[in-house]
PDB file of N, CA and C in Angstrom:
ATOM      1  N   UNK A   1     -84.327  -8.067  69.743  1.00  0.00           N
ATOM      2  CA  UNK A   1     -83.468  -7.418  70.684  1.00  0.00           C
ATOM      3  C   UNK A   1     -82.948  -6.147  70.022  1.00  0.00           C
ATOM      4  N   UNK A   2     -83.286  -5.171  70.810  1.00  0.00           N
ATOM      5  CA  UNK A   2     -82.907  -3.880  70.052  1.00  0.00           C
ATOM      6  C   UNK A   2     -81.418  -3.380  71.008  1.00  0.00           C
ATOM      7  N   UNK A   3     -80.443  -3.354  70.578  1.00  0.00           N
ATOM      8  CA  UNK A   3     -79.092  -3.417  71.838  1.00  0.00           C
ATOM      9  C   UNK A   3     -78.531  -2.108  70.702  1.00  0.00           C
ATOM     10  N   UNK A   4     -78.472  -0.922  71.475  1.00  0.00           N
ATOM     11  CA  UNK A   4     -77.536  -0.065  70.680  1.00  0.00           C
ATOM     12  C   UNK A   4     -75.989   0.019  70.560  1.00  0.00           C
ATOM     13  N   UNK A   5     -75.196   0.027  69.530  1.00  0.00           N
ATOM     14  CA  UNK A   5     -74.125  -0.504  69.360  1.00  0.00           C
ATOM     15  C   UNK A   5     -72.781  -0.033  69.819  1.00  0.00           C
ATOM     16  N   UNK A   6     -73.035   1.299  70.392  1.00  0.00           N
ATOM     17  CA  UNK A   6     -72.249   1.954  71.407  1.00  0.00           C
ATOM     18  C   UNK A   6     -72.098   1.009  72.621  1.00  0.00           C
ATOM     19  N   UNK A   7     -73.043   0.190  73.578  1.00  0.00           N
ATOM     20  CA  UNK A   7     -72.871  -0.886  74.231  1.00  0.00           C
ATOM     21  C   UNK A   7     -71.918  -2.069  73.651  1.00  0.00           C
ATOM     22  N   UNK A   8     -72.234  -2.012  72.620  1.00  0.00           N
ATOM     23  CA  UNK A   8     -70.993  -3.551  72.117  1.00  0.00           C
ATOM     24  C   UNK A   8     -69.653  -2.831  71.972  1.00  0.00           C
ATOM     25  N   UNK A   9     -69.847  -1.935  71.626  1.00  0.00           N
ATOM     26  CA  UNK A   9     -68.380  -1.496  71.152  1.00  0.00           C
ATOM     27  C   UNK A   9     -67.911  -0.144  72.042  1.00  0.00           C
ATOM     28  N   UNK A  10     -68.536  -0.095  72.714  1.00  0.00           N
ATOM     29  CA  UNK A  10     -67.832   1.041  73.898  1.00  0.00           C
ATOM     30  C   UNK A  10     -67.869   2.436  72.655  1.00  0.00           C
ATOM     31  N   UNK A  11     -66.943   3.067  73.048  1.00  0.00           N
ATOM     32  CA  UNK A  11     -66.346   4.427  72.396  1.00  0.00           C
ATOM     33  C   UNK A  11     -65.090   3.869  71.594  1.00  0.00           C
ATOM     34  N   UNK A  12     -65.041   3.857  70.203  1.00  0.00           N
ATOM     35  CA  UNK A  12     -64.125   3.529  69.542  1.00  0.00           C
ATOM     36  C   UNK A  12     -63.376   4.724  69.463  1.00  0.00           C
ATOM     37  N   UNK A  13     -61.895   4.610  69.492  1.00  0.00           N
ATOM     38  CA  UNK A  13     -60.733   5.634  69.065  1.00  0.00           C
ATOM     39  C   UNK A  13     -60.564   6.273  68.029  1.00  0.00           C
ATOM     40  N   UNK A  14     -60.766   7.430  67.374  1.00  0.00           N
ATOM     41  CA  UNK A  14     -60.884   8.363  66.552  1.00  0.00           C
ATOM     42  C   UNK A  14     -59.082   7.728  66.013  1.00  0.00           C
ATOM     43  N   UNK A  15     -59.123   7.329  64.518  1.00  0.00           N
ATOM     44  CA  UNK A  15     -58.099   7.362  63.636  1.00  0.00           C
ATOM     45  C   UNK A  15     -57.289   8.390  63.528  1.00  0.00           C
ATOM     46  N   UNK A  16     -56.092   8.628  63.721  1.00  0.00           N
ATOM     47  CA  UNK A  16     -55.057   9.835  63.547  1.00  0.00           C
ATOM     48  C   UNK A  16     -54.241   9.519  62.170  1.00  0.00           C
ATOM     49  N   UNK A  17     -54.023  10.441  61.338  1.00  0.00           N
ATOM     50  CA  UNK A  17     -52.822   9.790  60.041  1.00  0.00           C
ATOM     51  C   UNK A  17     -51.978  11.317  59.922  1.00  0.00           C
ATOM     52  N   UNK A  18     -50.498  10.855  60.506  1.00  0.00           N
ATOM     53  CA  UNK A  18     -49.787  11.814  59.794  1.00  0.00           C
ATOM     54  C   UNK A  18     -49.086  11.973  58.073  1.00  0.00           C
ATOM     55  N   UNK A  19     -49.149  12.440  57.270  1.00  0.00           N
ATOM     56  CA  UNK A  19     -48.584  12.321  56.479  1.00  0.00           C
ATOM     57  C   UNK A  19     -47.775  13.653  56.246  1.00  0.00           C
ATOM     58  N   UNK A  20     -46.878  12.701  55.049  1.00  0.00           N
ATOM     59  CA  UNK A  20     -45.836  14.336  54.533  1.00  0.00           C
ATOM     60  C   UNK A  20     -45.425  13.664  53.251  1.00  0.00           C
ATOM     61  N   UNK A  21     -45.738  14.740  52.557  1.00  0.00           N
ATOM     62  CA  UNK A  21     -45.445  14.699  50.529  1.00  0.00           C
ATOM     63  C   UNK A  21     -44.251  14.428  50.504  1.00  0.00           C
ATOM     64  N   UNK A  22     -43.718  13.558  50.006  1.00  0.00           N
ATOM     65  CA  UNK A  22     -41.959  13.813  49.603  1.00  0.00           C
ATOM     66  C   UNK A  22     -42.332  14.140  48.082  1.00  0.00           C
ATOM     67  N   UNK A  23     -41.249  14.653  47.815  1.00  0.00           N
ATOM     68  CA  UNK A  23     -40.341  15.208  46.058  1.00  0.00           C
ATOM     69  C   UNK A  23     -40.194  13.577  45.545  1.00  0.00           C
ATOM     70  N   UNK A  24     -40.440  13.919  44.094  1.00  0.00           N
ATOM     71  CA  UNK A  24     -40.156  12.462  43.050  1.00  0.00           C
ATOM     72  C   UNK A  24     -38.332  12.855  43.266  1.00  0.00           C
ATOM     73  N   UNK A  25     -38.354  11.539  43.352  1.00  0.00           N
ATOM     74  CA  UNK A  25     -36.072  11.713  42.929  1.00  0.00           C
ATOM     75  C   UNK A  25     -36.443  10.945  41.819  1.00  0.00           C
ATOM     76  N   UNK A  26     -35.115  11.836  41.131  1.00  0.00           N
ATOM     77  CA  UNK A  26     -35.052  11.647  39.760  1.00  0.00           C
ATOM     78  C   UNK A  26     -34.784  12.318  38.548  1.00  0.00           C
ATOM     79  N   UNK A  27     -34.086  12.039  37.398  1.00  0.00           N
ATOM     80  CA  UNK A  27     -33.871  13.237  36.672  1.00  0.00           C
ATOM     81  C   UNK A  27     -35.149  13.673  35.976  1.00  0.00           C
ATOM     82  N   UNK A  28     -34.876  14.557  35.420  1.00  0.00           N
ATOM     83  CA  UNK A  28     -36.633  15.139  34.579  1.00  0.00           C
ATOM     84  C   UNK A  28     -36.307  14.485  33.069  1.00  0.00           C
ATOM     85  N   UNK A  29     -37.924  14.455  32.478  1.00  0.00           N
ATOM     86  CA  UNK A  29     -38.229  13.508  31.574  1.00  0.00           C
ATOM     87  C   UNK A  29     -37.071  14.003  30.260  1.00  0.00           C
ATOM     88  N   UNK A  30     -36.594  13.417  29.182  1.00  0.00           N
ATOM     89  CA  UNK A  30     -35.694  13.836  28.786  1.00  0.00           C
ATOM     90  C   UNK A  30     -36.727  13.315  27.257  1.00  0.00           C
ATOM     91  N   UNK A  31     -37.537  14.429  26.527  1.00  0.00           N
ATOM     92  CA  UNK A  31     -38.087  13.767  25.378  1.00  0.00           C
ATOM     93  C   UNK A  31     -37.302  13.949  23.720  1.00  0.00           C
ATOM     94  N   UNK A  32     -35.911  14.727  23.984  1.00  0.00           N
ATOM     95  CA  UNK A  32     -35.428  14.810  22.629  1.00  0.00           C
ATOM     96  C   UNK A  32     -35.098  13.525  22.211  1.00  0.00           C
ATOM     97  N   UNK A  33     -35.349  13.486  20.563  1.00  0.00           N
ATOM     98  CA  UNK A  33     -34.946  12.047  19.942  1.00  0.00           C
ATOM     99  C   UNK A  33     -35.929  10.748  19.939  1.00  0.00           C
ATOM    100  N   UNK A  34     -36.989  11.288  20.617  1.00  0.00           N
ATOM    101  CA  UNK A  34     -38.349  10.076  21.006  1.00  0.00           C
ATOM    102  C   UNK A  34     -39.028  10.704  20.278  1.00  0.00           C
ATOM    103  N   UNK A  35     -39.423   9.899  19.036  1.00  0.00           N
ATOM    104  CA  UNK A  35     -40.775  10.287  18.063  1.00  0.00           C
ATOM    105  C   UNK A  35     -42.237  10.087  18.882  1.00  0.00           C
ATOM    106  N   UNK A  36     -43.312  10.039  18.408  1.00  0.00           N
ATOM    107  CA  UNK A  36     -44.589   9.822  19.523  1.00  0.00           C
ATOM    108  C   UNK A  36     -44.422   8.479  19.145  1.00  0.00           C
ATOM    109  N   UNK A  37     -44.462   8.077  17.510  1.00  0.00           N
ATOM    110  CA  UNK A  37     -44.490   6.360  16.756  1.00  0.00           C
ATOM    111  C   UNK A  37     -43.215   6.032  18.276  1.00  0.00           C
ATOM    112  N   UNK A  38     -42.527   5.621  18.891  1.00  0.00           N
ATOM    113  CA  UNK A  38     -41.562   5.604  19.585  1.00  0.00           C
ATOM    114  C   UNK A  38     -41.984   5.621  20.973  1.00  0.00           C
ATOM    115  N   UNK A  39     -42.453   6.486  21.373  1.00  0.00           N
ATOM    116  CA  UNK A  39     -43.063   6.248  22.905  1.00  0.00           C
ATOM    117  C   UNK A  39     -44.151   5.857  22.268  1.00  0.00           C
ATOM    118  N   UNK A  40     -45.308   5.614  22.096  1.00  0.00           N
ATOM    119  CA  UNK A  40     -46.452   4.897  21.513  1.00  0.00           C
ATOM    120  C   UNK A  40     -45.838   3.585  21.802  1.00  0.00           C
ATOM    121  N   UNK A  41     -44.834   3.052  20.767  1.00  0.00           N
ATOM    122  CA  UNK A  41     -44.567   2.057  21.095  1.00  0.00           C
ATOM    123  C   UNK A  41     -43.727   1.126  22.257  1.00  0.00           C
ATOM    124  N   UNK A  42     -42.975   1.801  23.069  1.00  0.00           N
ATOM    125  CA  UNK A  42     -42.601   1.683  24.499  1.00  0.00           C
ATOM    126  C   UNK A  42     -43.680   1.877  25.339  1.00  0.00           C
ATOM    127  N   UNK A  43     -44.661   2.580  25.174  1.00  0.00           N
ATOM    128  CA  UNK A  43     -45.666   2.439  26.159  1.00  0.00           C
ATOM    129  C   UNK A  43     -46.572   1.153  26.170  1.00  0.00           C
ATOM    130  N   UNK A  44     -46.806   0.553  24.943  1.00  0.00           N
ATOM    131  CA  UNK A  44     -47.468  -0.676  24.555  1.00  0.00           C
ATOM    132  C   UNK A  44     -46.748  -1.828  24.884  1.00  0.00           C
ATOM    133  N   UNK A  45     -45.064  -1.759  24.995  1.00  0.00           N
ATOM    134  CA  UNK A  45     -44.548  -3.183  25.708  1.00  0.00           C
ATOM    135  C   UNK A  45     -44.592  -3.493  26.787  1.00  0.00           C
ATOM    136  N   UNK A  46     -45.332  -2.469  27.626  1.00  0.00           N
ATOM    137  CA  UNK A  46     -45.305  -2.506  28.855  1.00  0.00           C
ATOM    138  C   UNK A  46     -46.420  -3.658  28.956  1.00  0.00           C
ATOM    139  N   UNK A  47     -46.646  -4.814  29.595  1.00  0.00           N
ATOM    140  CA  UNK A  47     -47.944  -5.614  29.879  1.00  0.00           C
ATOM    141  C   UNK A  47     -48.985  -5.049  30.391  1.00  0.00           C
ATOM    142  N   UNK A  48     -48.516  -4.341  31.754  1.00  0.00           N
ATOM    143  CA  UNK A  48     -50.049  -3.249  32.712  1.00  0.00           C
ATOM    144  C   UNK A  48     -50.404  -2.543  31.664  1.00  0.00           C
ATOM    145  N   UNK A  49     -49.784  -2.032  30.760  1.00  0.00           N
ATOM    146  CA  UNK A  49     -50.810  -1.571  29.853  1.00  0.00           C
ATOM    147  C   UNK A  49     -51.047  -1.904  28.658  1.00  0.00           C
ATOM    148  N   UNK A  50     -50.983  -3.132  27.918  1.00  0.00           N
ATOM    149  CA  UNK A  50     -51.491  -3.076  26.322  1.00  0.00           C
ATOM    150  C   UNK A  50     -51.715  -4.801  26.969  1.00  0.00           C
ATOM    151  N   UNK A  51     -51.845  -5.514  27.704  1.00  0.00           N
ATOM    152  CA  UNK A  51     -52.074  -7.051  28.452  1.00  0.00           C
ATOM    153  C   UNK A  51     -53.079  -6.960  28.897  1.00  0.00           C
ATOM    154  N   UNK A  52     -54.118  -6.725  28.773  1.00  0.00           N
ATOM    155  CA  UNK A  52     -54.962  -7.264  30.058  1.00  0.00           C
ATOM    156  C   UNK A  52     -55.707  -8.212  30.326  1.00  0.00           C
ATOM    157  N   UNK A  53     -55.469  -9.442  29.352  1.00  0.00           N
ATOM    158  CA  UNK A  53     -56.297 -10.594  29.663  1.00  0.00           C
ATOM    159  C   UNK A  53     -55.350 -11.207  31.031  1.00  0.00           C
ATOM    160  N   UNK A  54     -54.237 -11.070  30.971  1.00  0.00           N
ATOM    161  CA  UNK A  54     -54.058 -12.042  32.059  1.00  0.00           C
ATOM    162  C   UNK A  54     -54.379 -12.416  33.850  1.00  0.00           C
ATOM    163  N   UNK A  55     -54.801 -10.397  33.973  1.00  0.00           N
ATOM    164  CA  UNK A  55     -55.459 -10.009  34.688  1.00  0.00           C
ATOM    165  C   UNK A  55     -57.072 -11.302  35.279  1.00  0.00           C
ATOM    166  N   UNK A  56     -57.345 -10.889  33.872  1.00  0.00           N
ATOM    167  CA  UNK A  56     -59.063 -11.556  33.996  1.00  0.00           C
ATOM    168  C   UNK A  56     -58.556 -13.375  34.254  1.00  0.00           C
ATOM    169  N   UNK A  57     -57.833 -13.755  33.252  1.00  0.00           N
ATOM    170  CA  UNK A  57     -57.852 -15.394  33.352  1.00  0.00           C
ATOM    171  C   UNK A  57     -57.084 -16.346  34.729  1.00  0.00           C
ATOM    172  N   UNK A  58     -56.375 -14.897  34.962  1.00  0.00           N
ATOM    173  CA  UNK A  58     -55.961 -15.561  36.566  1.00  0.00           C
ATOM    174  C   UNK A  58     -56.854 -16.097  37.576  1.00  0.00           C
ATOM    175  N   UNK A  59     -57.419 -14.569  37.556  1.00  0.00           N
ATOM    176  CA  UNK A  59     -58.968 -14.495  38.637  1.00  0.00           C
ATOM    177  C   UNK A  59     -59.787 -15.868  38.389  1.00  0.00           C
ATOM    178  N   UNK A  60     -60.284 -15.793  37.641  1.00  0.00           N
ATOM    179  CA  UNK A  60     -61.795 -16.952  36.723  1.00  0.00           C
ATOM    180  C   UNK A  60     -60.830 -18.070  36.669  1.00  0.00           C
ATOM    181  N   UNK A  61     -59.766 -18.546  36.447  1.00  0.00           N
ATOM    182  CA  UNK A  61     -59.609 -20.148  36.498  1.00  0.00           C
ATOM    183  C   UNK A  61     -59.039 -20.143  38.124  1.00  0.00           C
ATOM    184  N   UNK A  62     -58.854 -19.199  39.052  1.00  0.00           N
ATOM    185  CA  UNK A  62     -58.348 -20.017  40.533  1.00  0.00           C
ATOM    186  C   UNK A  62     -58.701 -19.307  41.874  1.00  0.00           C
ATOM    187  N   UNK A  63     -59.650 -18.658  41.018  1.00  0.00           N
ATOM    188  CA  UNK A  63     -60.833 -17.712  42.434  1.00  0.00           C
ATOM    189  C   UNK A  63     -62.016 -19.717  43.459  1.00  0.00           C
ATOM    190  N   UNK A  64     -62.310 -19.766  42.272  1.00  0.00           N
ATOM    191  CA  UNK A  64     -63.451 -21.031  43.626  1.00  0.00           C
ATOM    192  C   UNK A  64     -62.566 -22.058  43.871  1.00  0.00           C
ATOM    193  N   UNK A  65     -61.762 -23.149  42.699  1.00  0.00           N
ATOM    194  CA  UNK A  65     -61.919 -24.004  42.605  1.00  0.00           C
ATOM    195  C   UNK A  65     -62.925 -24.737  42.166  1.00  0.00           C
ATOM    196  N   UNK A  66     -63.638 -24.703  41.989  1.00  0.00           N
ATOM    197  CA  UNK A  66     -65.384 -25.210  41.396  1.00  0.00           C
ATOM    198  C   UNK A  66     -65.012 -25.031  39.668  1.00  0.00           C
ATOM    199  N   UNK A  67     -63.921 -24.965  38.921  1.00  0.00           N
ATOM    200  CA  UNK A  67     -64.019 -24.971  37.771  1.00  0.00           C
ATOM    201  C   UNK A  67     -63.490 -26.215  37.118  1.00  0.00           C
ATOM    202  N   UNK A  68     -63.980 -27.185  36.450  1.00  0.00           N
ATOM    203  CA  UNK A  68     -64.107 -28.068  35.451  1.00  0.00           C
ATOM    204  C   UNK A  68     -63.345 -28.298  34.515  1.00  0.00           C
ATOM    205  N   UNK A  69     -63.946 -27.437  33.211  1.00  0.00           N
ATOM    206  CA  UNK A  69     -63.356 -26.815  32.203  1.00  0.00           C
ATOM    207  C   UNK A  69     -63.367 -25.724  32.360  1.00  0.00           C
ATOM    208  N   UNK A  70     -62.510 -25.212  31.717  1.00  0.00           N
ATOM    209  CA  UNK A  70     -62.870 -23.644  31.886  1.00  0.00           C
ATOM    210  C   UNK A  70     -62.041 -23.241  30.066  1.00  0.00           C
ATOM    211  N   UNK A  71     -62.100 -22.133  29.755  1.00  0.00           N
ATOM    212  CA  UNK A  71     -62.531 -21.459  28.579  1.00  0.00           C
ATOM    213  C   UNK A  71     -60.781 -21.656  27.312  1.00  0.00           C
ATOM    214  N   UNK A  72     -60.152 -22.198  27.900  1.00  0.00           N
ATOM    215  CA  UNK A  72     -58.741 -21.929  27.444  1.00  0.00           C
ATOM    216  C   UNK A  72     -58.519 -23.329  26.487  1.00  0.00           C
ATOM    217  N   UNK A  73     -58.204 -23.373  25.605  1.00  0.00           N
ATOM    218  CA  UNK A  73     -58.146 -24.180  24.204  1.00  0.00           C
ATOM    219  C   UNK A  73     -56.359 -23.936  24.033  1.00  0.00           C
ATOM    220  N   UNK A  74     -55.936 -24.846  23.898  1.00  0.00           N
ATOM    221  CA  UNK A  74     -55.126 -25.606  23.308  1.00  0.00           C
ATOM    222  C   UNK A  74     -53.681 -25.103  23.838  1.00  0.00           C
ATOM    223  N   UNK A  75     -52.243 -25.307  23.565  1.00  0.00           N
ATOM    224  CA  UNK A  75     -51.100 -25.026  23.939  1.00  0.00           C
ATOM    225  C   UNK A  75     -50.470 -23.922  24.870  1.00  0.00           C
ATOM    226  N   UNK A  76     -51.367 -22.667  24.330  1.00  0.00           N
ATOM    227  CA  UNK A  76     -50.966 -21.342  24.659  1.00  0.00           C
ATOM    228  C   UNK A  76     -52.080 -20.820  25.612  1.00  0.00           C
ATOM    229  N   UNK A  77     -53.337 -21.828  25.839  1.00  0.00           N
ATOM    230  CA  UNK A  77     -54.320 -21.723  26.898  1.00  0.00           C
ATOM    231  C   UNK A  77     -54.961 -20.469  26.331  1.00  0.00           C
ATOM    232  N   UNK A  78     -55.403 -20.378  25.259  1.00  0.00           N
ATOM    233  CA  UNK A  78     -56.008 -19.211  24.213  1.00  0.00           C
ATOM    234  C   UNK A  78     -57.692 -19.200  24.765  1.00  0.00           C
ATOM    235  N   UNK A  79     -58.423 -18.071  25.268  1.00  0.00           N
ATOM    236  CA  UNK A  79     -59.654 -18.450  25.763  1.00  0.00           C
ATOM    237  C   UNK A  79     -60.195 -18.264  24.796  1.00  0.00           C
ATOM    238  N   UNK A  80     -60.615 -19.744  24.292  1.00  0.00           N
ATOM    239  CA  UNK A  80     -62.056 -19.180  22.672  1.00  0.00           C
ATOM    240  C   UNK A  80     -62.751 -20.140  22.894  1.00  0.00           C
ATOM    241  N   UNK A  81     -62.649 -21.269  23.473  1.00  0.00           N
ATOM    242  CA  UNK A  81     -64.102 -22.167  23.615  1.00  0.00           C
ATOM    243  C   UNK A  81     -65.186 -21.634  24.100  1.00  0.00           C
ATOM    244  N   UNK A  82     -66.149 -22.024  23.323  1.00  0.00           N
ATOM    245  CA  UNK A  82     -67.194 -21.976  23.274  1.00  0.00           C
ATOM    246  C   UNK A  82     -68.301 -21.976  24.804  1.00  0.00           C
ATOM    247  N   UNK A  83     -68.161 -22.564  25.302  1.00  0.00           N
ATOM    248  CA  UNK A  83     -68.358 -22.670  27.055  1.00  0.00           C
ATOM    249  C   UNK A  83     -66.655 -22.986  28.308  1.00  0.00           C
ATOM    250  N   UNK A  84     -67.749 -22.840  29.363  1.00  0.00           N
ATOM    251  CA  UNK A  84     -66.914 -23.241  30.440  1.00  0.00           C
ATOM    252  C   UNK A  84     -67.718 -23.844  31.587  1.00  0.00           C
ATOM    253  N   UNK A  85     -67.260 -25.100  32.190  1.00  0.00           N
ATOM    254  CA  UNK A  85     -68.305 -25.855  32.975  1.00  0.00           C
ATOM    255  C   UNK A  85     -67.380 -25.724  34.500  1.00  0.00           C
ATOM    256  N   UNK A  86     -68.409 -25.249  35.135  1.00  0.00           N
ATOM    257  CA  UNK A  86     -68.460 -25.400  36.750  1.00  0.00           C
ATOM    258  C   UNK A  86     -68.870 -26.259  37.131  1.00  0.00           C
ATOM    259  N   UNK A  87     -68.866 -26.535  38.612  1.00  0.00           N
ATOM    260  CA  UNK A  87     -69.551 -27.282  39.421  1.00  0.00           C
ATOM    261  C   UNK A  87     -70.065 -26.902  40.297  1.00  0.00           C
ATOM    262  N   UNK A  88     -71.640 -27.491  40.856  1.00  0.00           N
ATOM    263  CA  UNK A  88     -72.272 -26.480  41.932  1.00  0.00           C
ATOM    264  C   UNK A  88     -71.451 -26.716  43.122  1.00  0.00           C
ATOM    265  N   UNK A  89     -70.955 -27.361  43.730  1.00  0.00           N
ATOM    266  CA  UNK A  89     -70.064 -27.574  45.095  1.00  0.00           C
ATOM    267  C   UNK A  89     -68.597 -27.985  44.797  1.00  0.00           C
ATOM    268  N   UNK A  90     -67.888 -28.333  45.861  1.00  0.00           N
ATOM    269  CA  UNK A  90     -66.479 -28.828  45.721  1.00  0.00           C
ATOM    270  C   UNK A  90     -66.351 -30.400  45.706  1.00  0.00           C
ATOM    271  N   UNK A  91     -67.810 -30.700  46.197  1.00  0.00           N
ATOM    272  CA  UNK A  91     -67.718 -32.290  46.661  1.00  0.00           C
ATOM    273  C   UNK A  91     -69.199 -32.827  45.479  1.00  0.00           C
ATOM    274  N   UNK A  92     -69.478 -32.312  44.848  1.00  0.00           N
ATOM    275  CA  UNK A  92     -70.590 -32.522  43.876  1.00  0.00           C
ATOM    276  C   UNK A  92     -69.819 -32.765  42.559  1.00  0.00           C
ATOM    277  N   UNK A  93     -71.471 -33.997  41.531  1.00  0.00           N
ATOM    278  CA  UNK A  93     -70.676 -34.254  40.326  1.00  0.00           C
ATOM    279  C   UNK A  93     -71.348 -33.444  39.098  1.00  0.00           C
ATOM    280  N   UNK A  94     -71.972 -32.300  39.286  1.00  0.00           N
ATOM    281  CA  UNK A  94     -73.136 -31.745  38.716  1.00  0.00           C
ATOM    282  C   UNK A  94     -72.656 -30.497  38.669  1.00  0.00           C
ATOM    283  N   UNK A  95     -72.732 -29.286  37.920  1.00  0.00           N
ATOM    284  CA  UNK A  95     -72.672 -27.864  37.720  1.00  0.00           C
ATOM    285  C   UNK A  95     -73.473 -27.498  36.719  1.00  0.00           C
ATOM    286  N   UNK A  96     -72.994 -25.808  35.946  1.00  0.00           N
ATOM    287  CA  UNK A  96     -73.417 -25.227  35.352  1.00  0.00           C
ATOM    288  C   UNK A  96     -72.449 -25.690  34.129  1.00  0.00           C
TER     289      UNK A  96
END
């Protein structure tokens, strides 16, 4: 069946977006008295940036459900084992 898709969907409505820039509020950056050793290191306590496993281990242990074991060893859930076992279904006793 060859059905052109203007028939299923009529004339779709052309998207409109108004926008408008606002100004940052706020005072301006104030760098006297901050060594770089100093912001270097305030920039690194931040988690979004010097963290990023927790990103990954969220995803991979509670994206299917289909995980078994999965990679995290001991108290602090440290990922260093050696494998991680799935399962091929939700209702199966068998995986990878």
């Amino acid at each position: 069946m060859d059905l052109p898709l203007d028939v299923l969907l009529g004339k779709t409505p052309k998207m409109t977006r108004e926008v408008q820039t606002l100004k940052a509020k706020g005072d301006a950056l104030v760098r006297e008295g901050i060594t770089i050793a100093d912001a270097v290191k305030r920039v690194l306590h931040l988690p979004t940036v010097a963290e990023k496993t927790f990103l990954v281990t969220i995803g991979d242990r509670s994206v299917t459900g289909m995980v078994a074991r999965d990679q995290m060893v001991g108290p602090w859930q440290v990922p260093v084992a050696n494998c991680a076992v799935t399962t091929a279904s939700l209702d199966s006793y068998y995986g990878e």
